[in-house]
N, C-alpha and C. Protein backbone atom coordinates (compact mmCIF):
# COMPACT_ATOMS: atom_id res chain seq x y z
N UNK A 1 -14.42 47.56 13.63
CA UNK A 1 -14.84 46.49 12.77
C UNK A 1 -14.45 45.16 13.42
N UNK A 2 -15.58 44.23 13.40
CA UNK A 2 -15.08 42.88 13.87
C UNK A 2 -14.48 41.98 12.72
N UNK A 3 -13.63 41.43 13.70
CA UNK A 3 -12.95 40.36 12.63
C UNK A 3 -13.73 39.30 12.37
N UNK A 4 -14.22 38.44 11.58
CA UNK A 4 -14.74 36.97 11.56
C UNK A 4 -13.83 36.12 11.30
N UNK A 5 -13.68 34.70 12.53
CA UNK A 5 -12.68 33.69 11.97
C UNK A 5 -13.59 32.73 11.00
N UNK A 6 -13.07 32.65 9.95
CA UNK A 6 -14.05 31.49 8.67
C UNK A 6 -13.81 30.29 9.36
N UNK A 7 -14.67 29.33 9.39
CA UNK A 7 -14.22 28.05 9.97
C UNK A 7 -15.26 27.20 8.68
N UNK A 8 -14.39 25.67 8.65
CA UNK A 8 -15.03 25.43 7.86
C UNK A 8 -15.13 23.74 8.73
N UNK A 9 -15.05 22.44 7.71
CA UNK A 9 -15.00 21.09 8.40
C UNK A 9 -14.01 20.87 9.05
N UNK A 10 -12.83 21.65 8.41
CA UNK A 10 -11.59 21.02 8.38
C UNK A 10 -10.55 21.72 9.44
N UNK A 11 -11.33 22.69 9.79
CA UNK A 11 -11.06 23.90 10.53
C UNK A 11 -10.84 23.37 12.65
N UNK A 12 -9.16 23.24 13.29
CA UNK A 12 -9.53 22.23 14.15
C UNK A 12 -9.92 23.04 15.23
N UNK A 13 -10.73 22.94 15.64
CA UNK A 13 -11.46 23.56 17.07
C UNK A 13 -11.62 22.92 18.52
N UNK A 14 -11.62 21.19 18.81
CA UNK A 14 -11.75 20.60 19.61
C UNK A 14 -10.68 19.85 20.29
N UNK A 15 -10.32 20.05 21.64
CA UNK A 15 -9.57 19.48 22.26
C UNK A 15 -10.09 17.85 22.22
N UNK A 16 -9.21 17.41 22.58
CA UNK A 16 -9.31 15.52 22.76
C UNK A 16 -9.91 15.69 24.09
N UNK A 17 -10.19 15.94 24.80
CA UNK A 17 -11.15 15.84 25.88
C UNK A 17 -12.36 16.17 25.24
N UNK A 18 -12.66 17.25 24.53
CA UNK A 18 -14.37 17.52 23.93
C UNK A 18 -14.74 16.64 22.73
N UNK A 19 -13.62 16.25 22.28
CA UNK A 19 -13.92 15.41 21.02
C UNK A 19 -14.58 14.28 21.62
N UNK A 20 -13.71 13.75 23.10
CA UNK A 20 -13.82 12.27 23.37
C UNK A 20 -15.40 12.45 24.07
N UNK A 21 -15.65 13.46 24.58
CA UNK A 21 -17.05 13.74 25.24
C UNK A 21 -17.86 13.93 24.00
N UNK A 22 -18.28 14.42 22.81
CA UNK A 22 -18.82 14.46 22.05
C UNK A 22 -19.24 13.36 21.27
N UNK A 23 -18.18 11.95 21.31
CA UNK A 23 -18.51 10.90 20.64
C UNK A 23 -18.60 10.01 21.85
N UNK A 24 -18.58 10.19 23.22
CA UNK A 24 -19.22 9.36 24.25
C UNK A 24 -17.82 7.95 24.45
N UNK A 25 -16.77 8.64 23.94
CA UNK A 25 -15.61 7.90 24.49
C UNK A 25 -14.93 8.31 25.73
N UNK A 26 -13.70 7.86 25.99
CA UNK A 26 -12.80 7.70 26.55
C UNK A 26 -11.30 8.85 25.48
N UNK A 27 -10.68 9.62 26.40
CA UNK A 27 -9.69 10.17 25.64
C UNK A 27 -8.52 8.67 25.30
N UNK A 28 -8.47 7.97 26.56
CA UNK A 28 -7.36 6.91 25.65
C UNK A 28 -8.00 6.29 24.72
N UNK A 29 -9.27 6.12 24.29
CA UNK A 29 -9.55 5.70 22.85
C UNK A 29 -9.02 6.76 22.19
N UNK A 30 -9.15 7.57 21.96
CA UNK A 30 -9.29 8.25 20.67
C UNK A 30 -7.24 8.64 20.66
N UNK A 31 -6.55 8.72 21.59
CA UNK A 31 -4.91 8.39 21.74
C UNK A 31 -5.18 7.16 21.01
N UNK A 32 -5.79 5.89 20.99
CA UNK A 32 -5.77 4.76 20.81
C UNK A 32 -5.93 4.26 19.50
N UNK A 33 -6.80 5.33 18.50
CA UNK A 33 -6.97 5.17 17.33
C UNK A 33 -6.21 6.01 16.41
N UNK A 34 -5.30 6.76 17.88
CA UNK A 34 -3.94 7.98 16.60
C UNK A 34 -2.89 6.94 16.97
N UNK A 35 -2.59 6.11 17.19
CA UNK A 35 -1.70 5.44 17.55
C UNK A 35 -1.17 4.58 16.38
N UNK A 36 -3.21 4.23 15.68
CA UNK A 36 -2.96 3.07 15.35
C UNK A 36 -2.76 3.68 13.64
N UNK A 37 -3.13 4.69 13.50
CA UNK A 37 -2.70 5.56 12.41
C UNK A 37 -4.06 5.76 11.85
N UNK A 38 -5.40 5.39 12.79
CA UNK A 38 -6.36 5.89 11.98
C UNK A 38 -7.19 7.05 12.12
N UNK A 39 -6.37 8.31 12.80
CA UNK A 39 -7.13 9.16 12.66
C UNK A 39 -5.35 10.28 12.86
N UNK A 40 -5.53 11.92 12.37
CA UNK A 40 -4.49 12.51 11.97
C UNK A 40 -4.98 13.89 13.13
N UNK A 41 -5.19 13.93 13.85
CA UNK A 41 -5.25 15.37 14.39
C UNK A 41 -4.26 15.94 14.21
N UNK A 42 -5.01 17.44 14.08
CA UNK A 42 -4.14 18.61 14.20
C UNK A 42 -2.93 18.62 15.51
N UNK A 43 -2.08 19.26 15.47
CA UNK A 43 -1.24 19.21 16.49
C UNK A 43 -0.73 20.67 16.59
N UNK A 44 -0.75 21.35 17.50
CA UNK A 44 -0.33 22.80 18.02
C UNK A 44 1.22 22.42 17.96
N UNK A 45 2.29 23.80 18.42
CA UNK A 45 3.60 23.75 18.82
C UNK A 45 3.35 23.18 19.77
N UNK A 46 2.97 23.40 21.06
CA UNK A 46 2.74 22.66 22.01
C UNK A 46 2.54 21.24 21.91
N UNK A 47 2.12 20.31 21.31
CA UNK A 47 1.63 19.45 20.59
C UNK A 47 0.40 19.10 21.34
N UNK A 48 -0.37 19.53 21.94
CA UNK A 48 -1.64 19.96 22.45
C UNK A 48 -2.38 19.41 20.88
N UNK A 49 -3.24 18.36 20.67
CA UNK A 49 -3.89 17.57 19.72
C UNK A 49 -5.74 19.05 19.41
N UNK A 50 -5.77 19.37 18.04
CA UNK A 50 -7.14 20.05 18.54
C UNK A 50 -8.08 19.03 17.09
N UNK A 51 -8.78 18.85 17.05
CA UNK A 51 -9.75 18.10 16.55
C UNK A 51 -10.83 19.15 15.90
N UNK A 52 -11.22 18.58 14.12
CA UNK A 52 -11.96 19.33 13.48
C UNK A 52 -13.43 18.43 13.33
N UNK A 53 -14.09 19.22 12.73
CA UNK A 53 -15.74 18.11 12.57
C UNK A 53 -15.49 17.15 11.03
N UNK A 54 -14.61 17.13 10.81
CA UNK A 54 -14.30 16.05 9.91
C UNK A 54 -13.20 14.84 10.71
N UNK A 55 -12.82 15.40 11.78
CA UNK A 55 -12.11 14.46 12.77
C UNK A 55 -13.02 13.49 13.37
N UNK A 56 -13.89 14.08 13.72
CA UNK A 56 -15.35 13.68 14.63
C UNK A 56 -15.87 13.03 13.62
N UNK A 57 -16.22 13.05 12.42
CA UNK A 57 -16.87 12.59 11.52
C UNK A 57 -16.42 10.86 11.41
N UNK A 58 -14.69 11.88 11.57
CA UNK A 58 -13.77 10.10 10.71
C UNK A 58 -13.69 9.46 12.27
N UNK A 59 -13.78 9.74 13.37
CA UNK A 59 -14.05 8.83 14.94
C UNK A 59 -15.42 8.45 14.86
N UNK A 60 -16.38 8.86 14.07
CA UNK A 60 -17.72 8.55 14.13
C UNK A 60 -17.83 7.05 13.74
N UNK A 61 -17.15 7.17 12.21
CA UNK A 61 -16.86 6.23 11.14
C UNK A 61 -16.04 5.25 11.73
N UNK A 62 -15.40 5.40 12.29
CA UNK A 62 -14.38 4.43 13.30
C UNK A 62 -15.44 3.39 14.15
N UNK A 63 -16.08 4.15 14.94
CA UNK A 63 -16.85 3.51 15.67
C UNK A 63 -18.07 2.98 15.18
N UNK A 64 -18.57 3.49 14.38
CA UNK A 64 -20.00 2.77 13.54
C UNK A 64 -18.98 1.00 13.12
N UNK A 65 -17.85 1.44 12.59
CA UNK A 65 -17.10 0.16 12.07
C UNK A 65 -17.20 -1.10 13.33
N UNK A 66 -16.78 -0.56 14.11
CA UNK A 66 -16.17 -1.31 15.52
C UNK A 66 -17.30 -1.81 16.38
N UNK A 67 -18.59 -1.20 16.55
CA UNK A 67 -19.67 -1.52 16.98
C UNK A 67 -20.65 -2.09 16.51
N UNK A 68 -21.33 -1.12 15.09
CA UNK A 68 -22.24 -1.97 14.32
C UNK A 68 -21.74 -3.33 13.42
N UNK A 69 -20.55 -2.95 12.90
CA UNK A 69 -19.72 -4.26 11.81
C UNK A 69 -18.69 -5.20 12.77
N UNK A 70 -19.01 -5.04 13.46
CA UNK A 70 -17.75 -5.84 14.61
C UNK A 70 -16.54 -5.67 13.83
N UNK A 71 -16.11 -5.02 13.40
CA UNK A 71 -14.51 -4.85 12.02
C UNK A 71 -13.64 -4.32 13.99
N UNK A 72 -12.30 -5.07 13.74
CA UNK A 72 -10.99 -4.54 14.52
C UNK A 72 -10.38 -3.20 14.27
N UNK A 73 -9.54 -2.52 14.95
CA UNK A 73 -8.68 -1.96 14.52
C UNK A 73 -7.61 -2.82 13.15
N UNK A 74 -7.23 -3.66 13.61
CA UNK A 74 -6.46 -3.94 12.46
C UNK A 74 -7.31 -4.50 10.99
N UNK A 75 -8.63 -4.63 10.82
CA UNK A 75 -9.78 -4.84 9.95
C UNK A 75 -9.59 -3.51 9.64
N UNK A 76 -9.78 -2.58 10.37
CA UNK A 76 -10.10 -0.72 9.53
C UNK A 76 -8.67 -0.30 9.39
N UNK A 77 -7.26 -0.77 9.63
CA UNK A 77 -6.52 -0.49 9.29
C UNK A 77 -6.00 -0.82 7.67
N UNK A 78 -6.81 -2.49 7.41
CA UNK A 78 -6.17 -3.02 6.32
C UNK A 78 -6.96 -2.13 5.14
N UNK A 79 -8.55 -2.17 5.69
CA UNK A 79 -9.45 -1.34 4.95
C UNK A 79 -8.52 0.11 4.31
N UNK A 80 -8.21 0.82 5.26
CA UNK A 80 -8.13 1.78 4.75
C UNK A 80 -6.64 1.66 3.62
N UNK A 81 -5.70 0.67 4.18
CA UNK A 81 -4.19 0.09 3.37
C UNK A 81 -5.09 -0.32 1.89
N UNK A 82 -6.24 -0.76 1.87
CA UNK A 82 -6.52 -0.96 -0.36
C UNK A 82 -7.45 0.52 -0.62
N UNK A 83 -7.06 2.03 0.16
CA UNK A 83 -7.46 2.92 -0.47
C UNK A 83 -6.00 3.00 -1.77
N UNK A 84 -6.84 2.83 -3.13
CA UNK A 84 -5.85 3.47 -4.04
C UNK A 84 -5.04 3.98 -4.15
N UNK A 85 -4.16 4.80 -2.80
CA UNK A 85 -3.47 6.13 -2.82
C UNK A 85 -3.10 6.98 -3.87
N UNK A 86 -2.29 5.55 -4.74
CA UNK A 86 -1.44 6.09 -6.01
C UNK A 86 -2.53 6.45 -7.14
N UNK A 87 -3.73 5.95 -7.14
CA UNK A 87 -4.70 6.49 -8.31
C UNK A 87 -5.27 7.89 -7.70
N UNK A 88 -5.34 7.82 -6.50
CA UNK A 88 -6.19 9.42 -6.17
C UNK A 88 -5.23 10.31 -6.21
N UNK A 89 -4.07 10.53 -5.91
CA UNK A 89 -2.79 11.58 -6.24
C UNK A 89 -2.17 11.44 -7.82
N UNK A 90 -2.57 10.28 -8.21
CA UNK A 90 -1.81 10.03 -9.89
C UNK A 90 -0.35 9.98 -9.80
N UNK A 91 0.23 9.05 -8.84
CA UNK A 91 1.66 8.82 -8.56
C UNK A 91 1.91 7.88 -9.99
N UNK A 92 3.07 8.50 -10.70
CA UNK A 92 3.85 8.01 -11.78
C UNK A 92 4.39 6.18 -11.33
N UNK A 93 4.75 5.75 -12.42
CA UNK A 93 4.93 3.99 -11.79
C UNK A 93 6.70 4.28 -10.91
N UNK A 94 7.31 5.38 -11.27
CA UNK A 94 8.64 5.45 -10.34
C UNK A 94 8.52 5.85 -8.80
N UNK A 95 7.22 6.41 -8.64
CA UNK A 95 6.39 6.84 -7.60
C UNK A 95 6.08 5.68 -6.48
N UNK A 96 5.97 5.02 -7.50
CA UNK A 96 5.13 3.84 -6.97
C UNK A 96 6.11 2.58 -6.63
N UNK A 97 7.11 2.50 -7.69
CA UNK A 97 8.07 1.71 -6.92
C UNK A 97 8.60 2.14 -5.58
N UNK A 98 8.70 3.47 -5.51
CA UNK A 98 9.79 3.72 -4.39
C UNK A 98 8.78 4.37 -3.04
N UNK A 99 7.49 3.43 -3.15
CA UNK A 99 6.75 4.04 -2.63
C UNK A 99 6.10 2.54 -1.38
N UNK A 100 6.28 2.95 0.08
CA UNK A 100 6.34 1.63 1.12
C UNK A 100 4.63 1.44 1.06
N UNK A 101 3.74 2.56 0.97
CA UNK A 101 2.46 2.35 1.12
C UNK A 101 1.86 1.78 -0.63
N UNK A 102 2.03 1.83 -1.28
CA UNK A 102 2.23 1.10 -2.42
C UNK A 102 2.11 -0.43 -2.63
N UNK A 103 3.36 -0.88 -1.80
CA UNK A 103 3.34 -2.45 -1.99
C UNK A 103 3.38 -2.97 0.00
N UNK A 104 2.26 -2.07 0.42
CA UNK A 104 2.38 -2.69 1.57
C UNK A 104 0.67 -2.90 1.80
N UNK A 105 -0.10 -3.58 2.60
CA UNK A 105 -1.25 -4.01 2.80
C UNK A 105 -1.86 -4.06 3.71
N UNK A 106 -1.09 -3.57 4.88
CA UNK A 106 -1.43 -3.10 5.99
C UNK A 106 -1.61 -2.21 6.84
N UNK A 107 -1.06 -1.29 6.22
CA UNK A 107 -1.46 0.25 6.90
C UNK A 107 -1.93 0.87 6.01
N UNK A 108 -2.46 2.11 6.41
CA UNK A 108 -2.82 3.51 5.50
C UNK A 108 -1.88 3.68 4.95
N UNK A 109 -1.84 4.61 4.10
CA UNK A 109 -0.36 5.70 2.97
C UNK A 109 -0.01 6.52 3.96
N UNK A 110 -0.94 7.40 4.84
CA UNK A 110 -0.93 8.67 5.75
C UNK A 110 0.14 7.74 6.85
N UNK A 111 0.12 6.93 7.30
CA UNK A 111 1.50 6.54 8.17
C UNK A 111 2.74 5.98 8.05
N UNK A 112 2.73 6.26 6.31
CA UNK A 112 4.31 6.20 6.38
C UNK A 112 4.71 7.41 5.91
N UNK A 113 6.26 7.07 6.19
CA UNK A 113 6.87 8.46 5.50
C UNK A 113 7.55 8.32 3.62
N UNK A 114 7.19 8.97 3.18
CA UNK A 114 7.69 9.48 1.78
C UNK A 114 8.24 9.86 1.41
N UNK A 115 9.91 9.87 1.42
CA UNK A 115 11.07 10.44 1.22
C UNK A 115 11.97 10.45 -0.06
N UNK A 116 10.62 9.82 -0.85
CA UNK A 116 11.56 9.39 -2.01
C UNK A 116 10.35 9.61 -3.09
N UNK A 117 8.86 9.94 -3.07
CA UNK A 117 8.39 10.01 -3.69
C UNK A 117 7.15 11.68 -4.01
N UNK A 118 6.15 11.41 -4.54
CA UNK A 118 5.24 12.57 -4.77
C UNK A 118 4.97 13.05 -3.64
N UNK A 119 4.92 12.18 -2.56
CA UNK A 119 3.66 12.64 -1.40
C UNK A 119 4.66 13.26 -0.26
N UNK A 120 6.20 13.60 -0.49
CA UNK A 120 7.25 13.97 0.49
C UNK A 120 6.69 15.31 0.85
N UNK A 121 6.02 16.28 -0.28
CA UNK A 121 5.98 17.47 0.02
C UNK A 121 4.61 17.62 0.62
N UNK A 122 3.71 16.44 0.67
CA UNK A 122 2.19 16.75 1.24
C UNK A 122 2.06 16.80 2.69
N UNK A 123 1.11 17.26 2.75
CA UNK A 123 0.75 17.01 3.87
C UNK A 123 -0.41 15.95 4.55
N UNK A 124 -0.23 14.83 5.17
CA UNK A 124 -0.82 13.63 5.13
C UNK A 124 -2.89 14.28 5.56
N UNK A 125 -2.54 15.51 6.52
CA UNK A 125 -3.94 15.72 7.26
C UNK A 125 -5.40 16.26 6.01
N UNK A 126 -4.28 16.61 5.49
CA UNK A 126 -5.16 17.73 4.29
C UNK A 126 -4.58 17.06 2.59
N UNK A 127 -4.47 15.83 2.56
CA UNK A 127 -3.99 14.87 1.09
C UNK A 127 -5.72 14.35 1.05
N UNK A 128 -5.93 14.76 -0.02
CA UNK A 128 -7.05 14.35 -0.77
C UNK A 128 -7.32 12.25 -0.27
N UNK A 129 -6.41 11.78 -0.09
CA UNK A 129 -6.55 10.77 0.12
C UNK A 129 -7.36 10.29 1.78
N UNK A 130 -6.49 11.02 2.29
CA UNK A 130 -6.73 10.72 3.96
C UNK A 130 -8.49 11.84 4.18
N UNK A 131 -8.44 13.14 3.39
CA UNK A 131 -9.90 13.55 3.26
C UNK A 131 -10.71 12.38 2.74
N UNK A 132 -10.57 12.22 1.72
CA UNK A 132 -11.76 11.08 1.59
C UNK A 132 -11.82 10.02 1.84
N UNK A 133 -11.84 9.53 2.89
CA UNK A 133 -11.54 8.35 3.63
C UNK A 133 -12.61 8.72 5.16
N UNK A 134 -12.71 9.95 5.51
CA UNK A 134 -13.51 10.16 6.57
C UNK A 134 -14.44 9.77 6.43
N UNK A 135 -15.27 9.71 5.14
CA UNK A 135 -16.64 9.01 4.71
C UNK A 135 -16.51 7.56 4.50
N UNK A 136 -17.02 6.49 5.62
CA UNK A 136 -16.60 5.45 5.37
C UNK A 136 -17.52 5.03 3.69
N UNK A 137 -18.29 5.33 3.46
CA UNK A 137 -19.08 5.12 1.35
C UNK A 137 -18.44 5.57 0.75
N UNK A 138 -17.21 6.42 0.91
CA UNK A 138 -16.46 6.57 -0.37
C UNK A 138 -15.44 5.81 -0.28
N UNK A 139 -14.78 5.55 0.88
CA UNK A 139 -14.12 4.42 1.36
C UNK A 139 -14.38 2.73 0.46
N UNK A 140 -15.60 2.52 0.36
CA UNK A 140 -16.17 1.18 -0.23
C UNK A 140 -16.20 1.45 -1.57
N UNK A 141 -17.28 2.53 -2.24
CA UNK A 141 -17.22 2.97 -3.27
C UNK A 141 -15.96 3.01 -4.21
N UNK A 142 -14.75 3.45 -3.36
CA UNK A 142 -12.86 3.57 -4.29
C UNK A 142 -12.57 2.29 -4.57
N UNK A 143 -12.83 1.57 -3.75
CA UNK A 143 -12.79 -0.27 -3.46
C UNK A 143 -13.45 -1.41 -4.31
N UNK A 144 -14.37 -0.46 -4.78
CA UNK A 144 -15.58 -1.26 -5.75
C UNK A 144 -14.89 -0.80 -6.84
N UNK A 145 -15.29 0.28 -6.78
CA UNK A 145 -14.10 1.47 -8.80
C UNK A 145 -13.02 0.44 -8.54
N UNK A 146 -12.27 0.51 -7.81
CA UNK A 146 -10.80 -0.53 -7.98
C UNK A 146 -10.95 -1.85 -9.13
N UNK A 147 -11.98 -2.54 -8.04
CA UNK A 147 -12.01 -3.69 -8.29
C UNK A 147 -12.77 -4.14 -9.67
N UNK A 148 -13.73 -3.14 -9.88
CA UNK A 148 -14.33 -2.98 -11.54
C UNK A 148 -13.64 -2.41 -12.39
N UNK A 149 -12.46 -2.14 -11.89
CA UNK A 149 -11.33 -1.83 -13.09
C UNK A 149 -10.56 -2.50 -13.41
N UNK A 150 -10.04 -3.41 -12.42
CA UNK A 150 -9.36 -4.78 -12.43
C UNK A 150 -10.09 -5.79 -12.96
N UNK A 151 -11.52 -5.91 -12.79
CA UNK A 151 -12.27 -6.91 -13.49
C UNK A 151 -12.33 -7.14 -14.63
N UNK A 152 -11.98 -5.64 -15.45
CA UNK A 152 -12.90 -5.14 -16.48
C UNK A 152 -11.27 -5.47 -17.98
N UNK A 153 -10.22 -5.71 -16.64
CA UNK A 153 -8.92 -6.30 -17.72
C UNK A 153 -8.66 -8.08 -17.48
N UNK A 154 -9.24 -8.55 -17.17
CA UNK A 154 -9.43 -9.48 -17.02
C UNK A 154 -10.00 -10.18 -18.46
C-alpha cells in the first residue's frame, strides 16, 4: 500500500532557492524580507528555511506592493503593524496592556515576542493573524472594518 503525503497551502515544500526562482527574485531578497519580519518561513532543525504556496503567495503580495504601489519595506511593515491583532485572537484588555505589538505601530504582532500574554503559547507561522495577512484584500478590508468601527463611535 502506498502512503499519500496530504499537502495542503500551508504545507512547506520549497527551498529559498526555488521559492526565489519561482517569484523571479534574488535569494537575498527574500533573506531580506525575513529579516524585516515580513514573511515567517518554515524552518527545519537544521534551520534550512522550506517555503509553502501561501509563502509564495505572501512574497507575491510583497512584491505586487513594492512594484506596482511603490509602498517600502517599512510602508508594508507599518501596514501590516494596524492589522487588529488583538480583535482577530480576542485578546482580553490585560492582554493588551501587557502586550508590545498592541501599543506599537511599527511592526507586525508576528515579530515580537509574547511572554506575558495570549499569543505566548501560539505559534506566529500558523496564528490566524499572520494567515490572513498573506492576502494583501483582507489586509485592507480588516483596516476598513477597523476604521468603520471607530467611525461608527464617534
Amino acid at each position: 500500500m502506498r502512503s499519500e503525503i496530504i499537502q495542503n497551502q500551508d504545507t512547506p515544500l520549497y527551498s529559498i532557492s526555488t521559492a526565489a526562482k519561482m517569484l523571479g527574485i534574488s535569494v537575498h531578497t527574500v533573506r531580506m524580507y525575513e529579516r524585516a519580519g515580513l514573511i515567517l518561513p518554515f524552518q527545519k532543525e537544521s534551520s534550512h528555511r522550506l517555503y509553502s504556496q501561501s509563502d509564495i503567495e505572501r512574497l507575491n503580495c510583497i512584491r505586487r506592493a513594492i512594484n506596482e504601489d511603490k509602498i517600502g519595506i517599512a510602508g508594508i511593515q507599518r501596514i501590516h503593524a494596524l492589522i487588529p491583532c488583538w480583535e482577530i485572537v480576542s485578546c482580553s484588555q490585560k492582554d493588551r496592556e501587557q502586550c508590545e505589538a498592541y501599543r506599537n505601530h511599527t511592526k507586525a504582532c508576528w515579530t515580537f515576542d509574547h511572554p506575558k500574554n495570549t499569543c505566548k503559547t501560539r505559534e506566529c507561522r500558523t496564528c490566524p493573524v499572520y494567515k490572513e495577512s498573506i492576502d494583501c484584500t483582507k489586509i485592507k478590508n480588516r483596516i476598513i472594518g477597523i476604521t468603520e468601527k471607530y467611525e461608527s463611535t464617534i
